[in-house]
N, C-alpha and C. Protein backbone atom coordinates (compact mmCIF):
# COMPACT_ATOMS: atom_id res chain seq x y z
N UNK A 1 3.56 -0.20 -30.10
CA UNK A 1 3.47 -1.21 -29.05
C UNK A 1 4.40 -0.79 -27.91
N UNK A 2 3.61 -0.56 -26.91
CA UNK A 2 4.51 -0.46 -25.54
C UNK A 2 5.68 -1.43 -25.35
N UNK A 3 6.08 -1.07 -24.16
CA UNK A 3 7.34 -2.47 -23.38
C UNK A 3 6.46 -3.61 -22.88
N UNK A 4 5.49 -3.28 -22.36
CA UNK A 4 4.73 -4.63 -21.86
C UNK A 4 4.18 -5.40 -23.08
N UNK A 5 3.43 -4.86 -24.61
CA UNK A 5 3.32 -5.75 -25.31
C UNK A 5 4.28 -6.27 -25.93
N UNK A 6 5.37 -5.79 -25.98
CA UNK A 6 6.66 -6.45 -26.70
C UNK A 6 7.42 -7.55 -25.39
N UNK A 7 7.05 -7.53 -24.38
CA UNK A 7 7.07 -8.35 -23.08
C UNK A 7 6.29 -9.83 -23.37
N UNK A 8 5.17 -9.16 -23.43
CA UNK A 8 4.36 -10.85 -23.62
C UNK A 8 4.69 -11.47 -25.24
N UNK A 9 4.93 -10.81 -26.01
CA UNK A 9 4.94 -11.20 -27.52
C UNK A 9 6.32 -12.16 -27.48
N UNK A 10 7.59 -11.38 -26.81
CA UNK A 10 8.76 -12.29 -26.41
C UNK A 10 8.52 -13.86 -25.84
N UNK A 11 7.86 -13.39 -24.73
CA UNK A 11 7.02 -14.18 -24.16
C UNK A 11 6.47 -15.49 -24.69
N UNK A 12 5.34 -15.04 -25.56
CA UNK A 12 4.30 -16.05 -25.96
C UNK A 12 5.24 -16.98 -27.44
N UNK A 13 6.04 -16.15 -28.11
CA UNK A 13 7.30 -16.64 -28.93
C UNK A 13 8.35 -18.04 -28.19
N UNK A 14 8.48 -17.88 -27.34
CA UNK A 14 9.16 -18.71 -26.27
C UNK A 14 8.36 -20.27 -25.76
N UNK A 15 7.49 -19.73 -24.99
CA UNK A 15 6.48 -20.60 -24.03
C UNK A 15 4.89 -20.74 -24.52
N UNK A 16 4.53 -20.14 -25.42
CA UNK A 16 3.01 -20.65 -26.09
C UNK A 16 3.28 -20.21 -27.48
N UNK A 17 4.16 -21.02 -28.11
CA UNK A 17 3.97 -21.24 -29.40
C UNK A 17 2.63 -21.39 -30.09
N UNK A 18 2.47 -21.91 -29.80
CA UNK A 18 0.75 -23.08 -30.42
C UNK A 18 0.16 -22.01 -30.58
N UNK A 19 -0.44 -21.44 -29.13
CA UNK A 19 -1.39 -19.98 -29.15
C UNK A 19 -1.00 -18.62 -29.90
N UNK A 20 0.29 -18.18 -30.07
CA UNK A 20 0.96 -17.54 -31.08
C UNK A 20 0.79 -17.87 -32.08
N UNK A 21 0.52 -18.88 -32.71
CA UNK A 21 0.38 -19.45 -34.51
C UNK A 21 -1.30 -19.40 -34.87
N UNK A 22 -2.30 -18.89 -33.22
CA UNK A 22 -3.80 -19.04 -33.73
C UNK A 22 -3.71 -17.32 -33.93
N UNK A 23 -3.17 -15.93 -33.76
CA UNK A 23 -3.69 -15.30 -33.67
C UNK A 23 -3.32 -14.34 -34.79
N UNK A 24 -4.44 -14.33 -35.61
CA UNK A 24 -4.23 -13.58 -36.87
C UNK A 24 -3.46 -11.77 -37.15
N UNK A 25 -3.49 -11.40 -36.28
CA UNK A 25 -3.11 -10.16 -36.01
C UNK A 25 -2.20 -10.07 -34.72
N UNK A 26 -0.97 -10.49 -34.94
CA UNK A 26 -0.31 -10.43 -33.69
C UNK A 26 0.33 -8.82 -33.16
N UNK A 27 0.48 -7.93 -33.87
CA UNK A 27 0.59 -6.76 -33.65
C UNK A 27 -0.38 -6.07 -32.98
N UNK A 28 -1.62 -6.24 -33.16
CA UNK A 28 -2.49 -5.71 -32.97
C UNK A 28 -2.76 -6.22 -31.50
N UNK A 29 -3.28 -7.65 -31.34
CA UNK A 29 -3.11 -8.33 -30.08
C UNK A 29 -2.58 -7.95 -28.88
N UNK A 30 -0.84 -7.97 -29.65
CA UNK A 30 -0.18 -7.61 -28.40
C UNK A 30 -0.43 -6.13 -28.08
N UNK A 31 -0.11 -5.20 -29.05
CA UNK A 31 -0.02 -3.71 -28.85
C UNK A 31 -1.97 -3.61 -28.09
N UNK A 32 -2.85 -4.30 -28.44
CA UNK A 32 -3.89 -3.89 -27.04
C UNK A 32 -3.37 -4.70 -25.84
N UNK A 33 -2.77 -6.00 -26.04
CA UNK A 33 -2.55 -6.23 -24.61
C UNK A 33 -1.36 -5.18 -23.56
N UNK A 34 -0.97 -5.07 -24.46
CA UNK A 34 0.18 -3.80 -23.61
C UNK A 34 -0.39 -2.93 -23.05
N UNK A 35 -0.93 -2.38 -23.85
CA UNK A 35 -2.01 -1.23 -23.53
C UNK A 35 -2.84 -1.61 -22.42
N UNK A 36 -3.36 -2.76 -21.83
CA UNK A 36 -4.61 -3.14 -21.00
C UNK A 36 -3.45 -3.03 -19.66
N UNK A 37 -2.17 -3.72 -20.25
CA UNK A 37 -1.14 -4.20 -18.97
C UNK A 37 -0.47 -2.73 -18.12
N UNK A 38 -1.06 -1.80 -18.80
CA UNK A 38 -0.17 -0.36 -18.56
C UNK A 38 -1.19 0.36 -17.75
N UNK A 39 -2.11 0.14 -18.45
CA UNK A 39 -3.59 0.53 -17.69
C UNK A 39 -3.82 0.14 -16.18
N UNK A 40 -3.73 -1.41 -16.34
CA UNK A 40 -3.81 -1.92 -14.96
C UNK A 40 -2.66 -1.97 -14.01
N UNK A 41 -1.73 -1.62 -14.50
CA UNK A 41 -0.66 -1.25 -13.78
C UNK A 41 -0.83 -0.01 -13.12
N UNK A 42 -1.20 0.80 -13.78
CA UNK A 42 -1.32 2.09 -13.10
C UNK A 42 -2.17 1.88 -12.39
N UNK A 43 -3.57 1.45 -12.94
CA UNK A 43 -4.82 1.53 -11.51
C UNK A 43 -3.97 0.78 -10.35
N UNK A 44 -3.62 -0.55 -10.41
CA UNK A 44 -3.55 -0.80 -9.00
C UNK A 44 -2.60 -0.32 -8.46
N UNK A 45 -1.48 0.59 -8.96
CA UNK A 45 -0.63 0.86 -8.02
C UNK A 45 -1.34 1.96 -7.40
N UNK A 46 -1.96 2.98 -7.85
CA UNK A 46 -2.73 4.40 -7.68
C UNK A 46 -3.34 3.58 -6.32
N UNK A 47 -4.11 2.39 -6.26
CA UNK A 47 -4.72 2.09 -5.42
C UNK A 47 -4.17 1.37 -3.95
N UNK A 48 -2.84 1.24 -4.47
CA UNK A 48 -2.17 0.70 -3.64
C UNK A 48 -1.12 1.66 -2.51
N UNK A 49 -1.41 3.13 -3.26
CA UNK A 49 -0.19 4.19 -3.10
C UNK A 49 -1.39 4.86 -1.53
N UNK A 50 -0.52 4.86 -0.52
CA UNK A 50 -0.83 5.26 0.91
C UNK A 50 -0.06 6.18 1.60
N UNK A 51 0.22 7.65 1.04
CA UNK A 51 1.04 8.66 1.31
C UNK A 51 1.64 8.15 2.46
N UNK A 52 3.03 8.59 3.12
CA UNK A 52 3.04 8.22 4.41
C UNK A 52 3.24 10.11 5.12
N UNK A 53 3.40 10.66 4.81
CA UNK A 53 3.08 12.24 5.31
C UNK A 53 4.01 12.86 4.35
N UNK A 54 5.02 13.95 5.46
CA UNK A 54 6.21 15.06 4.84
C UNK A 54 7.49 14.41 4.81
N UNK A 55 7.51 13.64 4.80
CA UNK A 55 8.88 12.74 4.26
C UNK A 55 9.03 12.03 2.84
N UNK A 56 9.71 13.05 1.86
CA UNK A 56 10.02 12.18 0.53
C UNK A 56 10.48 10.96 0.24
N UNK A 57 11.55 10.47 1.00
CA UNK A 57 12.01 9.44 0.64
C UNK A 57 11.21 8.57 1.22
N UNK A 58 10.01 8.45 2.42
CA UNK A 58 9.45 7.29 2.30
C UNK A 58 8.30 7.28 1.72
N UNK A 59 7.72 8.61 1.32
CA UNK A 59 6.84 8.69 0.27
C UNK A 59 7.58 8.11 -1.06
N UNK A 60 8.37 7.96 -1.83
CA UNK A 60 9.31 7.62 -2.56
C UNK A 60 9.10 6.22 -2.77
N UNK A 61 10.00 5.65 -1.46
CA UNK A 61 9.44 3.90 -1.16
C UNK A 61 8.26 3.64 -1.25
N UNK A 62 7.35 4.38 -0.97
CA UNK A 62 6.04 3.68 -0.93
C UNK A 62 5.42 3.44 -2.74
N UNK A 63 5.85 4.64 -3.36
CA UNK A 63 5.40 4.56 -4.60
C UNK A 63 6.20 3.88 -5.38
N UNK A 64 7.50 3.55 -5.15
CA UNK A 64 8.13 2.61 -6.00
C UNK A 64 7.71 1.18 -5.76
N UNK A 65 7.42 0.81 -4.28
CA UNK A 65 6.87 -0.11 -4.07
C UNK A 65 5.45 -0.73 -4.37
N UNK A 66 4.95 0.62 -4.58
CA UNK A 66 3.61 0.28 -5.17
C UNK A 66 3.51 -0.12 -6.70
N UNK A 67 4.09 0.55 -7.24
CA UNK A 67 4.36 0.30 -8.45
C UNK A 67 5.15 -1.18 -9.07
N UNK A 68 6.08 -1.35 -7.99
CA UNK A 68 6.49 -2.91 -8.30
C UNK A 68 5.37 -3.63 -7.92
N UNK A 69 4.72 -3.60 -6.82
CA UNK A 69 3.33 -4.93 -6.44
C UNK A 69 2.29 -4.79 -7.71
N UNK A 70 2.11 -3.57 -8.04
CA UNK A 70 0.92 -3.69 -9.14
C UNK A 70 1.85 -4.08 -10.69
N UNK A 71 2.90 -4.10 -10.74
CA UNK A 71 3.34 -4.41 -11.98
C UNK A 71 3.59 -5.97 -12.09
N UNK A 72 4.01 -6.32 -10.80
CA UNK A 72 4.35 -7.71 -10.53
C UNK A 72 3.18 -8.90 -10.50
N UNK A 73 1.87 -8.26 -10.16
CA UNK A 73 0.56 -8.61 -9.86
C UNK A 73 0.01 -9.09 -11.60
N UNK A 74 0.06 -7.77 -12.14
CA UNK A 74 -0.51 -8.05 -13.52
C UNK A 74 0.17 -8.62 -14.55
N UNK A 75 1.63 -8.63 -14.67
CA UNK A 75 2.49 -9.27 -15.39
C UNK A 75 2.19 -11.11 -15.37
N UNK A 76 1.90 -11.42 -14.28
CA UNK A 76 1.88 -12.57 -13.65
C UNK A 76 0.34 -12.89 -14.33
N UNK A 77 -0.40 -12.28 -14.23
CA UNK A 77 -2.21 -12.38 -14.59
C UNK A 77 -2.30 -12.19 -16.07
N UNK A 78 -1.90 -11.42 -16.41
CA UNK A 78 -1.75 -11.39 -18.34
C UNK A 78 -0.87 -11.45 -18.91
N UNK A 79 0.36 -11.90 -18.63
CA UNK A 79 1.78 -12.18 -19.45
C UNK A 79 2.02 -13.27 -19.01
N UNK A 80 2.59 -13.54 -18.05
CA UNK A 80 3.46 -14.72 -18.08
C UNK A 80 2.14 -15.92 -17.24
N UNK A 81 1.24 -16.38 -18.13
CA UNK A 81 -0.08 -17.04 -18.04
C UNK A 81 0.96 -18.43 -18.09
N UNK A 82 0.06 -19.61 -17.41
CA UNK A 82 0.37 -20.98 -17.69
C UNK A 82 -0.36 -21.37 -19.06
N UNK A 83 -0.25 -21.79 -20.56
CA UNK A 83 -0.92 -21.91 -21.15
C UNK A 83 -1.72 -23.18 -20.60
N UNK A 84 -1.23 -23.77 -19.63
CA UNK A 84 -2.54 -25.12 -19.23
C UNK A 84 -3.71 -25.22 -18.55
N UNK A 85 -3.04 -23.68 -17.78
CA UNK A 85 -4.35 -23.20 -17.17
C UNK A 85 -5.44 -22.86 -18.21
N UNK A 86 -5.42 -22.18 -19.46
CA UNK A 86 -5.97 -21.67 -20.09
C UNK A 86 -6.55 -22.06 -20.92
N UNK A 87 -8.50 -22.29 -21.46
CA UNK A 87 -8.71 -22.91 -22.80
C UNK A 87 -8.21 -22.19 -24.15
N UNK A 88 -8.74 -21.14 -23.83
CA UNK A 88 -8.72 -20.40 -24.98
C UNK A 88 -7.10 -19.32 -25.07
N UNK A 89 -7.42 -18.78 -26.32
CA UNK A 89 -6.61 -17.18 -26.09
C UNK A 89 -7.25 -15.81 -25.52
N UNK A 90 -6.59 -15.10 -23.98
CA UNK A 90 -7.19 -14.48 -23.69
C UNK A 90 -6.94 -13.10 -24.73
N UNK A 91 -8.79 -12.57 -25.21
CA UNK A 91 -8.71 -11.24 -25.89
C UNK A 91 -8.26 -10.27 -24.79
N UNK A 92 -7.43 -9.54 -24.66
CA UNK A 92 -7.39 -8.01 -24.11
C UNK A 92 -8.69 -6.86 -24.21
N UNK A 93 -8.60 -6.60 -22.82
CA UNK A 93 -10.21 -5.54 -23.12
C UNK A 93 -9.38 -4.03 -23.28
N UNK A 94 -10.12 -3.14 -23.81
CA UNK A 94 -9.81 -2.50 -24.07
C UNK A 94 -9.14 -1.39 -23.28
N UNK A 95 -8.14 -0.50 -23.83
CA UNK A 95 -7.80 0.19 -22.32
C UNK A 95 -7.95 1.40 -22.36
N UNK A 96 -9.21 1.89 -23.01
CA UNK A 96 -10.02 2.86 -22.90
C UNK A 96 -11.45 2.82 -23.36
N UNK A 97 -12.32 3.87 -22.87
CA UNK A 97 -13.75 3.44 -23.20
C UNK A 97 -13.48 3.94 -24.90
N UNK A 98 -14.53 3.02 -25.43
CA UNK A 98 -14.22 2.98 -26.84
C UNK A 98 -13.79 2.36 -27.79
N UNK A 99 -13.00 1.97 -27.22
CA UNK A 99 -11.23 0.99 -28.16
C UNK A 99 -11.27 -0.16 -27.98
């Protein structure tokens, strides 16, 4: 299990008890949700990353910054969820074709 599924598992231990006590395989759960959260972390920062030319350090900023908006983006969307917003428990899709 990555840092991000041991993130939401802290998480869901804390602030959605209830939904933590429905899910029969909580290892499993989290370690794909980590996995989905690492995935989409990377896509959107990749998508977010806008070289700025021959300068490292603001090429630098740009990718650290990108990397905080897309980490900050999805953390918020699959970890730290309102459980009231939510009916169900969201399954994690997979974070590769196949899996």
């Amino acid at each position: 299990m990555n840092h991000y599924g041991a993130l939401a598992w802290q998480h869901w231990q804390r602030a959605r008890t209830r939904e933590l006590a429905t899910i029969s395989d909580p290892h499993r759960f989290f370690t794909d949700l980590g996995e989905q959260v690492a995935a989409d972390v990377q896509r959107r920062s990749q998508a977010l990353e806008t070289p700025t030319g021959q300068d490292y350090l603001a090429n630098l900023r740009m990718l650290t910054q990108a990397r905080a908006t897309a980490e900050s983006e999805v953390l918020r969307e699959l970890i730290f969820t309102d459980p009231q917003e939510q009916t169900e428990t969201p399954a994690p899709k997979p974070a590769h074709p196949g899996g």
